[in-house]
C-alpha atoms as a PDB file:
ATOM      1  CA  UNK A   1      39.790 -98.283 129.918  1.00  0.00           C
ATOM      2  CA  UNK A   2      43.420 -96.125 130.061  1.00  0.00           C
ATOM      3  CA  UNK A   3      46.010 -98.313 129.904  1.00  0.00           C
ATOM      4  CA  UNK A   4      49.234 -97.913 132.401  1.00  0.00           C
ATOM      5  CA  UNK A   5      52.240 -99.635 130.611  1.00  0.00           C
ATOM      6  CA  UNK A   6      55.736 -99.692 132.469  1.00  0.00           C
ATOM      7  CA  UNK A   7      58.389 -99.337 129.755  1.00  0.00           C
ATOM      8  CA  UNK A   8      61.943 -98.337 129.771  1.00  0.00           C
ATOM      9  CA  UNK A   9      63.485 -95.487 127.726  1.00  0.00           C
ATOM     10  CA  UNK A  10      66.139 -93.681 127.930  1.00  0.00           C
ATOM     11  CA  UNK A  11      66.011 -90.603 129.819  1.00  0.00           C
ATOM     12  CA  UNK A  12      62.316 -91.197 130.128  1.00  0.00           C
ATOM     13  CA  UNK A  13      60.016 -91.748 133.369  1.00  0.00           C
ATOM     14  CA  UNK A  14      59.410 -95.752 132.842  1.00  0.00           C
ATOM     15  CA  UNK A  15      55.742 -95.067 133.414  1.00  0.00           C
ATOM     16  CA  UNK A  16      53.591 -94.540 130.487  1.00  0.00           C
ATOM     17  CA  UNK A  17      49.509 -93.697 130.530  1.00  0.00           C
ATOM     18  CA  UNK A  18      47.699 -94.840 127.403  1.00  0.00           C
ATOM     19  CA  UNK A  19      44.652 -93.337 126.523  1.00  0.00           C
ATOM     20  CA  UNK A  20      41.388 -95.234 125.281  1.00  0.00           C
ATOM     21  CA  UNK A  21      42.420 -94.150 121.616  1.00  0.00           C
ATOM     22  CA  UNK A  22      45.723 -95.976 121.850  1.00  0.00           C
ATOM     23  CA  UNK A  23      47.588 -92.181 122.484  1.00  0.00           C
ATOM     24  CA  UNK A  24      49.941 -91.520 124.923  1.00  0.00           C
ATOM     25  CA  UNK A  25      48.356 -89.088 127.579  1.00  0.00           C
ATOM     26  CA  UNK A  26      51.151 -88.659 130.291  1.00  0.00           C
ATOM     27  CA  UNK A  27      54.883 -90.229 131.066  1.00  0.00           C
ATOM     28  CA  UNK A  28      54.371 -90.186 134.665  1.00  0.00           C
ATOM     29  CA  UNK A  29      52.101 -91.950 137.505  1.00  0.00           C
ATOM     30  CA  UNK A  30      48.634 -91.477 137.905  1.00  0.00           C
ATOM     31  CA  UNK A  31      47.776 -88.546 140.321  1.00  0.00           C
ATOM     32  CA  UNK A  32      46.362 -91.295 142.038  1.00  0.00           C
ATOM     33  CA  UNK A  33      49.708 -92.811 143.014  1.00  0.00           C
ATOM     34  CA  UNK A  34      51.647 -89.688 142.312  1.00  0.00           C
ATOM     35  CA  UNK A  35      52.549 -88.725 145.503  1.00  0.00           C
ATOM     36  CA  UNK A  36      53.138 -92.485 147.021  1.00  0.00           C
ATOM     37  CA  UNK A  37      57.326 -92.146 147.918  1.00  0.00           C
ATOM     38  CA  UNK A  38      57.990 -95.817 147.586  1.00  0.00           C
ATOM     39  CA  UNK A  39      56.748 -96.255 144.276  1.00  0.00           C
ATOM     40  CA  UNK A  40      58.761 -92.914 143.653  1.00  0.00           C
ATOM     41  CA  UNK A  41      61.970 -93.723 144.946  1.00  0.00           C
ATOM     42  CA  UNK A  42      61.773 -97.093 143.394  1.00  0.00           C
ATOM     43  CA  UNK A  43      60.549 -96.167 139.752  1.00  0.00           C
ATOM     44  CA  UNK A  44      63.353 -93.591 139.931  1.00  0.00           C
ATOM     45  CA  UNK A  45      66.110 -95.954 140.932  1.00  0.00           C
ATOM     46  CA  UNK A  46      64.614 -98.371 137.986  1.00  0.00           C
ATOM     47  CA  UNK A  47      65.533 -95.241 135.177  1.00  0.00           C
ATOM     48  CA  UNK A  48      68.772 -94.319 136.670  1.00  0.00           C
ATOM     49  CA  UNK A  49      70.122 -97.642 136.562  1.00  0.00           C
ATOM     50  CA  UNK A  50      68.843 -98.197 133.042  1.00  0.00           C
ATOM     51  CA  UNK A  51      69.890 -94.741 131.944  1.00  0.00           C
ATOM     52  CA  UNK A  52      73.310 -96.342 133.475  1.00  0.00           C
ATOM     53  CA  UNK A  53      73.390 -99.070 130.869  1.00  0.00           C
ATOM     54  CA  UNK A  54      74.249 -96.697 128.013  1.00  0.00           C
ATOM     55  CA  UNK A  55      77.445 -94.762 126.654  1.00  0.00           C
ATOM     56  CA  UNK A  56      76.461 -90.964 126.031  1.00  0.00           C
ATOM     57  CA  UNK A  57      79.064 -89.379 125.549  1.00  0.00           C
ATOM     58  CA  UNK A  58      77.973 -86.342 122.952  1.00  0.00           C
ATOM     59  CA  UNK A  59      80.207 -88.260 120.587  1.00  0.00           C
ATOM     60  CA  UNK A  60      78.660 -92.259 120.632  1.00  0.00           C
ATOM     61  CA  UNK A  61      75.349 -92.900 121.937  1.00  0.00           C
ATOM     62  CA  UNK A  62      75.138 -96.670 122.331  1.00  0.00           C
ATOM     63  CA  UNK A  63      74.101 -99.283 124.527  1.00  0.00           C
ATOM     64  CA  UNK A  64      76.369-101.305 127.201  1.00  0.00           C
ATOM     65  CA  UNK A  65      74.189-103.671 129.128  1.00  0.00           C
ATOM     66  CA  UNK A  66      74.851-106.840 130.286  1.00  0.00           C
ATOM     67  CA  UNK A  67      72.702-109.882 130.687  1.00  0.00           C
ATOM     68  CA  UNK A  68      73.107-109.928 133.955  1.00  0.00           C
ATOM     69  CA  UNK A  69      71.862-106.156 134.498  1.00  0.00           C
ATOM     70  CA  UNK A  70      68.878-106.702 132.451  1.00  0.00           C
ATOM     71  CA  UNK A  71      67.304-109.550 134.826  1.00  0.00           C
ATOM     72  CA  UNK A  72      67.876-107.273 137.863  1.00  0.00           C
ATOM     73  CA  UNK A  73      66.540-104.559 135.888  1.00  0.00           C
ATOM     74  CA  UNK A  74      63.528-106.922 134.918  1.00  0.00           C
ATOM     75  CA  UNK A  75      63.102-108.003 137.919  1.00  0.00           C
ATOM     76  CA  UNK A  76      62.591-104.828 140.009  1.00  0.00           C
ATOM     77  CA  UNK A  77      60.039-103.580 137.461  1.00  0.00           C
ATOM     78  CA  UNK A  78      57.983-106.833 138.094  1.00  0.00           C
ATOM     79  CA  UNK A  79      57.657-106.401 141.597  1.00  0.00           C
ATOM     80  CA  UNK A  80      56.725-102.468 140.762  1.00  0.00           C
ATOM     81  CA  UNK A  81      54.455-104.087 138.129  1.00  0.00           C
ATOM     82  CA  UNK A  82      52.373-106.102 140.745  1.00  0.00           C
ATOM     83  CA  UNK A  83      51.944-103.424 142.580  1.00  0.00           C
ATOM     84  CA  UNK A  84      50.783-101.180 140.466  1.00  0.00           C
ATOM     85  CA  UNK A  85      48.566-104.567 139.463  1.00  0.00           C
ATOM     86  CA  UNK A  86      46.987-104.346 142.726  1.00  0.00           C
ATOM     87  CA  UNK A  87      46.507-100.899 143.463  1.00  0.00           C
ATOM     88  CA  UNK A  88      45.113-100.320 139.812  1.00  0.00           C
ATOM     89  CA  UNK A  89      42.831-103.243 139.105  1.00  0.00           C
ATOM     90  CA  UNK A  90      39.638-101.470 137.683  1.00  0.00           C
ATOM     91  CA  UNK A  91      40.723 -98.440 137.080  1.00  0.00           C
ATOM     92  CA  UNK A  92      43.661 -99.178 134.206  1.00  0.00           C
ATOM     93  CA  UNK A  93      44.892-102.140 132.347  1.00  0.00           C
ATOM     94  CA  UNK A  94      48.457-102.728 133.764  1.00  0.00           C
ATOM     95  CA  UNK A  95      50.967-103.957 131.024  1.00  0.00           C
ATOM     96  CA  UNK A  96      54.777-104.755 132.143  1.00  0.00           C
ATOM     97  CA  UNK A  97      57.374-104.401 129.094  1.00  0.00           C
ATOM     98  CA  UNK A  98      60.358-106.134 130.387  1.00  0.00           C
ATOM     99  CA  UNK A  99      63.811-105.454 128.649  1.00  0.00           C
ATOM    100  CA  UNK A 100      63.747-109.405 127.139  1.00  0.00           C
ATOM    101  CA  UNK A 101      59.516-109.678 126.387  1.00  0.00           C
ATOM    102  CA  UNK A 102      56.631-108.221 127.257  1.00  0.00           C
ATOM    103  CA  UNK A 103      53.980-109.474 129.885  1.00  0.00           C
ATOM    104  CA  UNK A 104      49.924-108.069 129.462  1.00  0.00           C
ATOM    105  CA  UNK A 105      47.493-108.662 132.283  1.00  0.00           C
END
């Protein structure tokens, strides 16, 4: 079974499709959800705020996050995370990579 992991990187789509072999296949939803505008909106809200949380300034590249943005940034990839859960079940193993630990279903 593929395996759908949300993860955050910078300048990166946080969703990641894992092949059977452990490879990564695509950095974007499945074409099954690909054209659903929530999830859109919301997973690109998610990347610009964490894309938000570092200095890049073509001199430093570092990161300035706070506590405080992490758990709302956490937190708004869970609820993405059970929906994707719930849609998904079946058809890809659903893994949630918070910014603190990471959560497998």
């Amino acid at each position: 079974m593929k395996t759908l992991k949300l993860h955050l990187d910078y300048r990166c789509y946080p969703v990641w499709i894992y092949g059977e072999d452990g490879a990564v296949e695509e950095n974007a939803l499945p074409s099954e959800l690909a054209e659903d505008p929530t999830l859109t909106v919301q997973l690109d809200h998610i990347q610009a705020d964490y894309d938000c949380l570092f200095l890049d300034n073509g001199v430093e590249f570092s990161y300035q996050g706070t506590a405080e943005q992490e758990r709302k940034l956490d937190h708004c990839l869970t609820e993405v995370y059970t929906v994707l859960c719930a849609r998904l079940r079946g058809q890809y193993q659903v893994k949630l990579e918070l910014l603190e630990e990471e959560v497998r279903v």
